[in-house]
C-alpha atoms as a PDB file:
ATOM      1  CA  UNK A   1       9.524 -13.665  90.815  1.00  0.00           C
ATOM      2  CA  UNK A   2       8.006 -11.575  87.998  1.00  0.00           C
ATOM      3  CA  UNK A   3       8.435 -11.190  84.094  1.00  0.00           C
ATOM      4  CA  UNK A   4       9.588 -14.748  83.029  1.00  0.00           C
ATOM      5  CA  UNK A   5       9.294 -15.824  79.473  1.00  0.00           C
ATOM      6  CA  UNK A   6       9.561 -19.193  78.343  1.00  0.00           C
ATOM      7  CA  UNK A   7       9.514 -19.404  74.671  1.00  0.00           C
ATOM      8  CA  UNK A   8       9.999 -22.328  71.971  1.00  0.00           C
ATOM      9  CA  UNK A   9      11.493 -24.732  73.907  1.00  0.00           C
ATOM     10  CA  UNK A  10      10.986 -28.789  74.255  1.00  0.00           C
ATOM     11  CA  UNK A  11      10.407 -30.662  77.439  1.00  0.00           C
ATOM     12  CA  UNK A  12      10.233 -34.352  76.837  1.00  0.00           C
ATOM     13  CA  UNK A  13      10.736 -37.740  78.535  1.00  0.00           C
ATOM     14  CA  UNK A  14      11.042 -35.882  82.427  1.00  0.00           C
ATOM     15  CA  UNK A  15      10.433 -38.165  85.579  1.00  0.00           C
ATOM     16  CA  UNK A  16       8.825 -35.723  87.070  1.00  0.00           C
ATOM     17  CA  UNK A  17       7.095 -33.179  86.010  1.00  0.00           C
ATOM     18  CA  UNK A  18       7.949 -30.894  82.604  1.00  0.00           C
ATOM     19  CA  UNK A  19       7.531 -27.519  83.902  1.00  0.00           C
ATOM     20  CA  UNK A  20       6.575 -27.073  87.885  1.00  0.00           C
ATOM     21  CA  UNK A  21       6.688 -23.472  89.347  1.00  0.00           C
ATOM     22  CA  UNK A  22       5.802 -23.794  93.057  1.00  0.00           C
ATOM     23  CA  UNK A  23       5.395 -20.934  95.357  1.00  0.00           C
ATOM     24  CA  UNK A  24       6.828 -22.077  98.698  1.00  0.00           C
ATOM     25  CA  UNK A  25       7.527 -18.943 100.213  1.00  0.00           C
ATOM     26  CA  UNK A  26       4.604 -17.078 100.449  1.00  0.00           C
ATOM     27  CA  UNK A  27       6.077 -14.503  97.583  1.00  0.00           C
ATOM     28  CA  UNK A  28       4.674 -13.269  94.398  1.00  0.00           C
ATOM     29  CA  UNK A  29       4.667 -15.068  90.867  1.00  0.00           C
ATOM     30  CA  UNK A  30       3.526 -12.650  88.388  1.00  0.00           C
ATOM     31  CA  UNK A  31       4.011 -11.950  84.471  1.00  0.00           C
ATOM     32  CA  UNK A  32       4.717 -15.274  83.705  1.00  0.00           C
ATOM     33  CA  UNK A  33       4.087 -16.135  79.622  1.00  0.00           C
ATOM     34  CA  UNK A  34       4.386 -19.387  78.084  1.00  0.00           C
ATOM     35  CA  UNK A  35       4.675 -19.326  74.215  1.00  0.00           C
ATOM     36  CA  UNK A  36       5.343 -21.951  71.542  1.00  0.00           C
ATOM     37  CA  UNK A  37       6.434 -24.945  73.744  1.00  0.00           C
ATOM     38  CA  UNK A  38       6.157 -28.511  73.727  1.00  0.00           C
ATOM     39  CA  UNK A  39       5.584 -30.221  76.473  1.00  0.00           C
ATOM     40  CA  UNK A  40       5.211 -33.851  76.303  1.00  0.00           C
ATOM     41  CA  UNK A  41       5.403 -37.625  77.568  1.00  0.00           C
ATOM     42  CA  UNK A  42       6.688 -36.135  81.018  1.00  0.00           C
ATOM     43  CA  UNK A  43       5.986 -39.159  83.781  1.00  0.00           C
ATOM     44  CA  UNK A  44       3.679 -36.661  85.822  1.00  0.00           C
ATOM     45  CA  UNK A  45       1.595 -33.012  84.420  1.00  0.00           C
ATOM     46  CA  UNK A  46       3.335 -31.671  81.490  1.00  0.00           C
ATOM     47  CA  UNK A  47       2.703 -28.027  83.624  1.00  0.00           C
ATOM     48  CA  UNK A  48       2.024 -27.826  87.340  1.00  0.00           C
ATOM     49  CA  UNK A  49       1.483 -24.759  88.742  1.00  0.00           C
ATOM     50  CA  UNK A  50       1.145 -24.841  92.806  1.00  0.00           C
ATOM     51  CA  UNK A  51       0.664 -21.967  95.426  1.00  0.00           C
ATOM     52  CA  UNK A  52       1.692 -23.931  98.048  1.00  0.00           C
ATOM     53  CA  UNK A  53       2.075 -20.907 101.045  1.00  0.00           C
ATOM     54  CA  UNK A  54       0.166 -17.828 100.893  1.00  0.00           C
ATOM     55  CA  UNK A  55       1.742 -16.276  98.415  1.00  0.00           C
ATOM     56  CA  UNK A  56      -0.158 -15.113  94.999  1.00  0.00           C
ATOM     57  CA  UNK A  57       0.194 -16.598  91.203  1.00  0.00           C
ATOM     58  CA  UNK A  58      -1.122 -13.928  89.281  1.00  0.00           C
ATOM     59  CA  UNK A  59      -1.241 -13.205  85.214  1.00  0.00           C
ATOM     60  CA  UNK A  60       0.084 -15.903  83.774  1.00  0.00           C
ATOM     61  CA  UNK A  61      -0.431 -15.994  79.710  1.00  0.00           C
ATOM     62  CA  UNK A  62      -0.425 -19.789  77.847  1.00  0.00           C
ATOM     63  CA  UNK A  63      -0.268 -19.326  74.223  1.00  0.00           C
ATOM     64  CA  UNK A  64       0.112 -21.483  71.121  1.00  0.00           C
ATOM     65  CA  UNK A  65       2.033 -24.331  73.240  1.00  0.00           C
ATOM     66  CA  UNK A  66       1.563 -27.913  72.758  1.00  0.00           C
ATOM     67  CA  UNK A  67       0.823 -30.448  75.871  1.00  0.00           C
ATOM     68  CA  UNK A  68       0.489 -34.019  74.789  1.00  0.00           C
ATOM     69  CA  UNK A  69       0.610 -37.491  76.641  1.00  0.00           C
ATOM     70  CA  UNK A  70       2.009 -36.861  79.457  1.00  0.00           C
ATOM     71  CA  UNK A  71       1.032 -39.225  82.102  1.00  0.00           C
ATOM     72  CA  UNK A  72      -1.213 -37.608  84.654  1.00  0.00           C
ATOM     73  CA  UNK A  73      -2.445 -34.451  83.213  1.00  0.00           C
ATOM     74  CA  UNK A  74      -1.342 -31.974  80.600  1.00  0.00           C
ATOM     75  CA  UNK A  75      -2.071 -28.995  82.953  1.00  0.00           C
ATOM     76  CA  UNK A  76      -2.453 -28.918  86.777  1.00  0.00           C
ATOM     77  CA  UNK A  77      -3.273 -26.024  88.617  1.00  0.00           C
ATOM     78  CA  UNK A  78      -3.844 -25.885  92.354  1.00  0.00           C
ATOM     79  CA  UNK A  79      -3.627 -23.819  95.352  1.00  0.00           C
ATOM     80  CA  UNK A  80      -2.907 -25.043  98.913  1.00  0.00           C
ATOM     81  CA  UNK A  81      -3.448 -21.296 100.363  1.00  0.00           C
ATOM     82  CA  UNK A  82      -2.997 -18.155  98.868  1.00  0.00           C
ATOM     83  CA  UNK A  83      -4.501 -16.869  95.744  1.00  0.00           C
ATOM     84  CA  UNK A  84      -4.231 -17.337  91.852  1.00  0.00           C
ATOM     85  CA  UNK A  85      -5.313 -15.166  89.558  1.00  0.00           C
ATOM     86  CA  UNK A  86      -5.423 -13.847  86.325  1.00  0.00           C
ATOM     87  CA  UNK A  87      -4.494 -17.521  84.471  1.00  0.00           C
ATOM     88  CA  UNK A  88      -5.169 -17.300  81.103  1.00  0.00           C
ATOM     89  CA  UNK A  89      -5.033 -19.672  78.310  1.00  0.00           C
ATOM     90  CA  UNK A  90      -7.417 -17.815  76.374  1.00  0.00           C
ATOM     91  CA  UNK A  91      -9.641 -15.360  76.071  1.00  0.00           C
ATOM     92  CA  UNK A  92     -10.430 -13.468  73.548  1.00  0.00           C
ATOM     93  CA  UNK A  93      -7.760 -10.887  73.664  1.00  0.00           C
ATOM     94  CA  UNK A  94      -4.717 -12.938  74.681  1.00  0.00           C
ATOM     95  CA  UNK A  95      -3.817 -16.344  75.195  1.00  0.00           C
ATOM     96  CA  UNK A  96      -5.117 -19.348  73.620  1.00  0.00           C
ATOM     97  CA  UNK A  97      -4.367 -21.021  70.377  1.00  0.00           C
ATOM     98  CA  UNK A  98      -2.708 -24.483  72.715  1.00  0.00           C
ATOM     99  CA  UNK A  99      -2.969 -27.726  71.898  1.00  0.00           C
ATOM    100  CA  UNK A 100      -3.972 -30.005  74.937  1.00  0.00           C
ATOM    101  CA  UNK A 101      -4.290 -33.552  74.330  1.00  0.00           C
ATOM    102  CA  UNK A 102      -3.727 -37.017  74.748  1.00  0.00           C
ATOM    103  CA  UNK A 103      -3.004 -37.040  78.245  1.00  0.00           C
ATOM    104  CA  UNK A 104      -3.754 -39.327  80.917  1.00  0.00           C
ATOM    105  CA  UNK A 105      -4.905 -37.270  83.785  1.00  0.00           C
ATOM    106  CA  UNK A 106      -4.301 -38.210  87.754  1.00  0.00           C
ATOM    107  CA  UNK A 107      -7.306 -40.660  88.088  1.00  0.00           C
ATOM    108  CA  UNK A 108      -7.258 -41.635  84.151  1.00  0.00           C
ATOM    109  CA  UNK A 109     -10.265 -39.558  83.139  1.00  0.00           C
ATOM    110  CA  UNK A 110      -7.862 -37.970  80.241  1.00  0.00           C
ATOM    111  CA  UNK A 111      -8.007 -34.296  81.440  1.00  0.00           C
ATOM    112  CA  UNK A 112      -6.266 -32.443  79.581  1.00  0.00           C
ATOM    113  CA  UNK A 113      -6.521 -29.216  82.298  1.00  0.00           C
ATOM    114  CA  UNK A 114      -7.359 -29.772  86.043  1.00  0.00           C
ATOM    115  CA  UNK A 115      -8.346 -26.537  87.820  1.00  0.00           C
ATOM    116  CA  UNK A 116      -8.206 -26.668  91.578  1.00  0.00           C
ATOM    117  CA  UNK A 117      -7.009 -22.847  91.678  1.00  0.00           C
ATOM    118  CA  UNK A 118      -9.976 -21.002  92.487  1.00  0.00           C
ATOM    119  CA  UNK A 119     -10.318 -19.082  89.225  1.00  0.00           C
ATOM    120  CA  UNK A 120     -14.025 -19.869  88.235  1.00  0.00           C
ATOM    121  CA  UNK A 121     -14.181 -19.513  85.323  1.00  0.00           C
ATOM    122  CA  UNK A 122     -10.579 -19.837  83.825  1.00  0.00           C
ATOM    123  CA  UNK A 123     -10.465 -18.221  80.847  1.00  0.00           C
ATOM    124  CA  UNK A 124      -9.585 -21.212  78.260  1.00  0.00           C
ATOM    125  CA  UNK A 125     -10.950 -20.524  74.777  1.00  0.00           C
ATOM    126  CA  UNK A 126      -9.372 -21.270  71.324  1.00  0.00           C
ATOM    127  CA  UNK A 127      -7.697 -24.085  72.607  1.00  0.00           C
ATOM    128  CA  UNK A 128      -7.836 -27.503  70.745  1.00  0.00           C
ATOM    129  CA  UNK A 129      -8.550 -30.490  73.310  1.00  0.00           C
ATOM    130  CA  UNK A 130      -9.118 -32.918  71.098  1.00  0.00           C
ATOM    131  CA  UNK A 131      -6.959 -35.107  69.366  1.00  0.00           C
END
């Protein structure tokens, strides 16, 4: 799957999680962009992202979205097999500018961003974490 856009949109209230894309075929998610959401008070990650098979996640762009108290953690990323690359929520050039906060994180240290994808470091400035 490549080139998906997900713009200005709300995701509230889920049992499960808000937004999960999960490779299980061992294909190719690339060109993904995620602008101007909210994602919020979602029983699980506002965002997972999983690479499940060995399949690759690669440029995906995070920008100016809003991820609050959702009850594990506002963003999960994380790789079975496979590869992820190119995850940006900010660097400089693109990305960035998200507001990730106020959530509870899998064991309850209040992460706001887990990062079990391999991508050391993950590009992740001008963010607001805070609350």
């Amino acid at each position: 799957m490549t080139g998906f856009t997900l713009t200005d949109n709300v995701v509230n209230d889920n049992t499960w999680y808000g937004i999960n894309v999960n490779n299980e075929a061992a294909g190719t998610f690339s060109n993904f962009t995620f602008t101007g959401n909210t994602i919020s008070s979602n029983d699980m990650d506002g965002i997972d992202l999983y690479n499940e098979t060995n399949g690759t996640f690669t440029d995906f762009v995070f920008t100016r979205n809003t991820i609050t108290f959702n009850t594990w953690d506002g963003v999960y990323l994380r790789r079975a097999t496979g590869a992820m690359s190119g995850i940006n929520f900010g660097d400089g050039a693109s990305g960035g500018y998200n507001s990730i906060y106020g959530n509870e994180g899998y064991y309850d240290d209040g992460m706001g961003l887990t990062n079990l994808s391999g991508i050391d470091p993950l590009p992740a400035q001008d963010n607001w974490w805070g609350e």
